[in-house]
Each structure stands twice: as structure tokens, then as C-alpha cells.
Protein backbone atom coordinates (compact mmCIF):
# COMPACT_ATOMS: atom_id res chain seq x y z
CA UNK A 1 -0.45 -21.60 -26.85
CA UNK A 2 -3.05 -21.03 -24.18
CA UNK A 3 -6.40 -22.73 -24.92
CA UNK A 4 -9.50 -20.40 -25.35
CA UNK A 5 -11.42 -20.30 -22.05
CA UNK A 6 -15.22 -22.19 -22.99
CA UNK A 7 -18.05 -20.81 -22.01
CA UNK A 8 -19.98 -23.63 -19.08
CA UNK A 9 -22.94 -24.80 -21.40
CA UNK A 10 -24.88 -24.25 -18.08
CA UNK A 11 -24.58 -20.33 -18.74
CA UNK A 12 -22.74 -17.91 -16.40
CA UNK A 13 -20.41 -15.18 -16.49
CA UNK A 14 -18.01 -15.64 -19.11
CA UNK A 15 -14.73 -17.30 -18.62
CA UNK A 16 -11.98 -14.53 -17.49
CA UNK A 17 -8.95 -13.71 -20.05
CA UNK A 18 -6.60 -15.97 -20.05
CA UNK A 19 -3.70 -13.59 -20.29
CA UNK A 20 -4.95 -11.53 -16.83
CA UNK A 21 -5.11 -15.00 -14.98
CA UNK A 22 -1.61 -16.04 -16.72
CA UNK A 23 -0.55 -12.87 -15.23
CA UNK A 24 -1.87 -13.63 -11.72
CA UNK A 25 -0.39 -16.73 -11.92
CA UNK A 26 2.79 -15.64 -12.67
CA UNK A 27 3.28 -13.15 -10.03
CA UNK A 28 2.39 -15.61 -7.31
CA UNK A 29 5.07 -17.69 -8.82
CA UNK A 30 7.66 -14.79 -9.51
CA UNK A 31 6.58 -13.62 -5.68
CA UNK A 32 5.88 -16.91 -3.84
CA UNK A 33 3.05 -15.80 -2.06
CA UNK A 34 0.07 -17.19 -0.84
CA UNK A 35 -2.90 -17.06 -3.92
CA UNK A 36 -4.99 -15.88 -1.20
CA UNK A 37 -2.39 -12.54 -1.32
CA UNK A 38 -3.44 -12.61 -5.15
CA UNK A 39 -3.88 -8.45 -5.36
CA UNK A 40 -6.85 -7.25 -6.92
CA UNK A 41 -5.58 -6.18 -10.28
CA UNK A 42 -5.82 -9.85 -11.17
CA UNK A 43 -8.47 -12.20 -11.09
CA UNK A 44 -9.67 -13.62 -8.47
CA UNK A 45 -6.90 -16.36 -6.17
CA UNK A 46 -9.35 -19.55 -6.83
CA UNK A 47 -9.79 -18.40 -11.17
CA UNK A 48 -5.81 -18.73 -11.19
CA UNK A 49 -5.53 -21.65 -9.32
CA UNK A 50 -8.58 -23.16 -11.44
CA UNK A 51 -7.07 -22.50 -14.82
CA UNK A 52 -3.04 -23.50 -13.55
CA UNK A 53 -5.13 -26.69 -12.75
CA UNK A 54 -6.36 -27.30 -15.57
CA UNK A 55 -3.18 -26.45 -17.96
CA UNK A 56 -1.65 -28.44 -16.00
CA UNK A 57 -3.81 -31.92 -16.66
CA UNK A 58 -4.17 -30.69 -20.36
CA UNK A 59 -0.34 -30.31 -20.91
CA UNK A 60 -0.03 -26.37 -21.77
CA UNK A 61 2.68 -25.94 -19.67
CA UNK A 62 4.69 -28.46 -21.12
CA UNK A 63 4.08 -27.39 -24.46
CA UNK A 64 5.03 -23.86 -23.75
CA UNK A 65 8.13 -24.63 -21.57
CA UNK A 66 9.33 -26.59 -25.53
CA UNK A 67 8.22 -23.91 -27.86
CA UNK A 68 10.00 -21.36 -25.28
CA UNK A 69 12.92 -24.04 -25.67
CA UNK A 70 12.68 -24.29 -29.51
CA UNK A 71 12.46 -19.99 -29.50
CA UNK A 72 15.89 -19.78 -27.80
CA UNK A 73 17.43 -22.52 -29.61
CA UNK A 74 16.17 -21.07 -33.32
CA UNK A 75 17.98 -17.64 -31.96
CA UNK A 76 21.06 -19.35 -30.75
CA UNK A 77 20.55 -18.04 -27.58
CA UNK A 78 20.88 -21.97 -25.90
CA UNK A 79 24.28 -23.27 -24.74
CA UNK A 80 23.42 -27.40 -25.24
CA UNK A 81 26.40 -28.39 -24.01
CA UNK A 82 26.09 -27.02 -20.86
CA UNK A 83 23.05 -26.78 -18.06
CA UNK A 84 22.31 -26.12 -14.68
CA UNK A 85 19.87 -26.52 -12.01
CA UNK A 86 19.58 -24.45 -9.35
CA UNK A 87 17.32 -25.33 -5.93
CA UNK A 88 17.35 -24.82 -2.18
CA UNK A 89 17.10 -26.87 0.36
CA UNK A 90 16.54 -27.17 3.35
CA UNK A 91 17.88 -30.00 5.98
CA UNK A 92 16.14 -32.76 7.37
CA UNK A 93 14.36 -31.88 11.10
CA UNK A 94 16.12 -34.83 12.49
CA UNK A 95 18.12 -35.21 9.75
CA UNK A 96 16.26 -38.71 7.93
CA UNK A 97 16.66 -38.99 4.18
CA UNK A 98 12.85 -39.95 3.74
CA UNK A 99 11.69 -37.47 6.46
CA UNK A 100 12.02 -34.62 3.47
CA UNK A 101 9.65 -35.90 1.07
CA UNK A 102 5.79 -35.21 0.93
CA UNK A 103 3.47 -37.57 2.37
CA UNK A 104 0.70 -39.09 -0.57
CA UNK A 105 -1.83 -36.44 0.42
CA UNK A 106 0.46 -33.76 0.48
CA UNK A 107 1.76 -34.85 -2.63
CA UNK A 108 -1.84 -34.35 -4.31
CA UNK A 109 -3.19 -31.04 -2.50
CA UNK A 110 -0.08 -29.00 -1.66
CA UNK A 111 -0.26 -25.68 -2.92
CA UNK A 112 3.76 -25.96 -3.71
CA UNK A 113 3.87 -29.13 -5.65
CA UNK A 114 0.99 -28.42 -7.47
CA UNK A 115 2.61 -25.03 -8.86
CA UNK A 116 5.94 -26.46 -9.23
CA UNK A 117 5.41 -30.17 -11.21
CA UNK A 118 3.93 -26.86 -13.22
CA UNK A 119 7.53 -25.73 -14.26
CA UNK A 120 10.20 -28.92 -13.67
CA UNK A 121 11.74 -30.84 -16.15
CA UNK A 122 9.71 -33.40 -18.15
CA UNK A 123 11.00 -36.17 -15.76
CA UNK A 124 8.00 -37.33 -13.39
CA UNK A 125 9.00 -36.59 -9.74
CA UNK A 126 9.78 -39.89 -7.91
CA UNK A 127 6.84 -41.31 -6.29
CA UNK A 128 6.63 -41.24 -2.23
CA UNK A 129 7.06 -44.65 -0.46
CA UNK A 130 6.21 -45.48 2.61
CA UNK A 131 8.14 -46.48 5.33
CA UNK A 132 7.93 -49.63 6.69
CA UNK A 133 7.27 -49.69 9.89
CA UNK A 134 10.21 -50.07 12.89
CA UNK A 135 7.49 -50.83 15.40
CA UNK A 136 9.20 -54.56 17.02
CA UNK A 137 5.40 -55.44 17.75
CA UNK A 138 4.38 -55.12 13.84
CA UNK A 139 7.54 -57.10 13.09
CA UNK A 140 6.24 -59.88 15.28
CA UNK A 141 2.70 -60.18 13.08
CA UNK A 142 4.37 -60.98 10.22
């Protein structure tokens, strides 16, 4: 399900395996450490991160999270009537509903929503708003 790694038509070394940086990914999902603590045996922290990247926008993970689906289900080994989700979480600092979800720009760039919109459900994540301001002074310009 993985598509072969091209070749850059500028030349180079040729594209790593995509089963050792599957594996690299993996373990720093399976570990939840930082890619830079990527150990040697795999290829290199900023290959992995490249490549989940790039799955990512092409839809590979989505297509293997439904043939892993369609595996189980042909083996009987899925229970539709029932699911769960598990999560943690963690509270609020000062305990604001809003004050938990990423800002825009950590939305884009953070290292932990970028691997994990990897692996959720197909439902898109809801989209950060921001707050309108409390400030009595803005108030008084509009």
C-alpha cells in the first residue's frame, strides 16, 4: 500500500526503503519520543518525518487504516456493533474550555498533530476559532 519512493530527477542518493522509514516511524509513534531520539538503526529523524508528510497529503494512511479495517472484518475478527475510543486528557491550566485547543500555527507545525490527524478517524478535527476579544476598549471600536 506504500507508494514506491521516486528517484529526484535532479539525481542524488536514492530514496531510502520505505519499510525501514515505516519502521522508524512507527516506533516514534509506539514510543512517543522526540524524532530527534530516532535511534540509528532507522533512517535518519527528518527521512521519517519527510515521508509521514507526504503519506499523509497523498492519503496512504487512510487507505491503509480501511484495508487494515476490511482485513479484520473479512476474518471476523471486528465486533460492529460495538466501539471504543480511548484518549487522555489533560485539564485546562485555568480551567477554560477553548484554552485546550491548538492555536492556527500550532495546529499546522506541531510535531503531535501532525503524527496524530496521521491515525484518527476519517472525521476532520474541528477547526480552531478564535476568541473574540474581552478587552472593554476593543468593544468600544466597534
Amino acid at each position: 500500500l506504500l507508494p514506491k519512493a521516486k528517484r529526484s530527477a535532479k539525481g542524488g542518493r536514492p530514496p531510502i526503503d520505505n519499510r525501514e522509514v515505516l519502521e522508524g516511524i512507527l516506533w516514534v509513534l509506539r514510543t512517543g519520543a522526540r524524532w530527534q531520539d530516532l535511534p540509528d538503526r532507522y533512517p535518519s529523524a527528518s527521512t521519517c518525518w519527510r515521508r509521514l508528510k507526504l503519506w499523509e497529503e497523498q492519503g496512504v494512511w487512510l487507505d491503509v487504516w480501511r484495508k487494515f479495517l476490511s482485513m479484520l472484518d473479512e476474518k471476523g475478527a471486528l465486533d460492529w456493533q460495538e466501539a471504543f475510543i480511548d484518549g487522555s486528557f489533560a485539564p485546562a491550566k485555568k480551567g477554560g474550555p477553548l484554552l485546550g485547543l491548538p492555536n492556527g500555527a500550532k495546529e499546522r507545525s506541531g510535531w503531535w498533530w501532525s503524527t496524530a490527524k496521521v491515525f484518527l478517524w476519517e472525521a476532520p478535527l474541528p477547526r480552531h476559532r478564535p476568541q473574540k476579544s474581552r478587552s472593554p476598549k476593543k468593544r468600544l471600536k466597534r
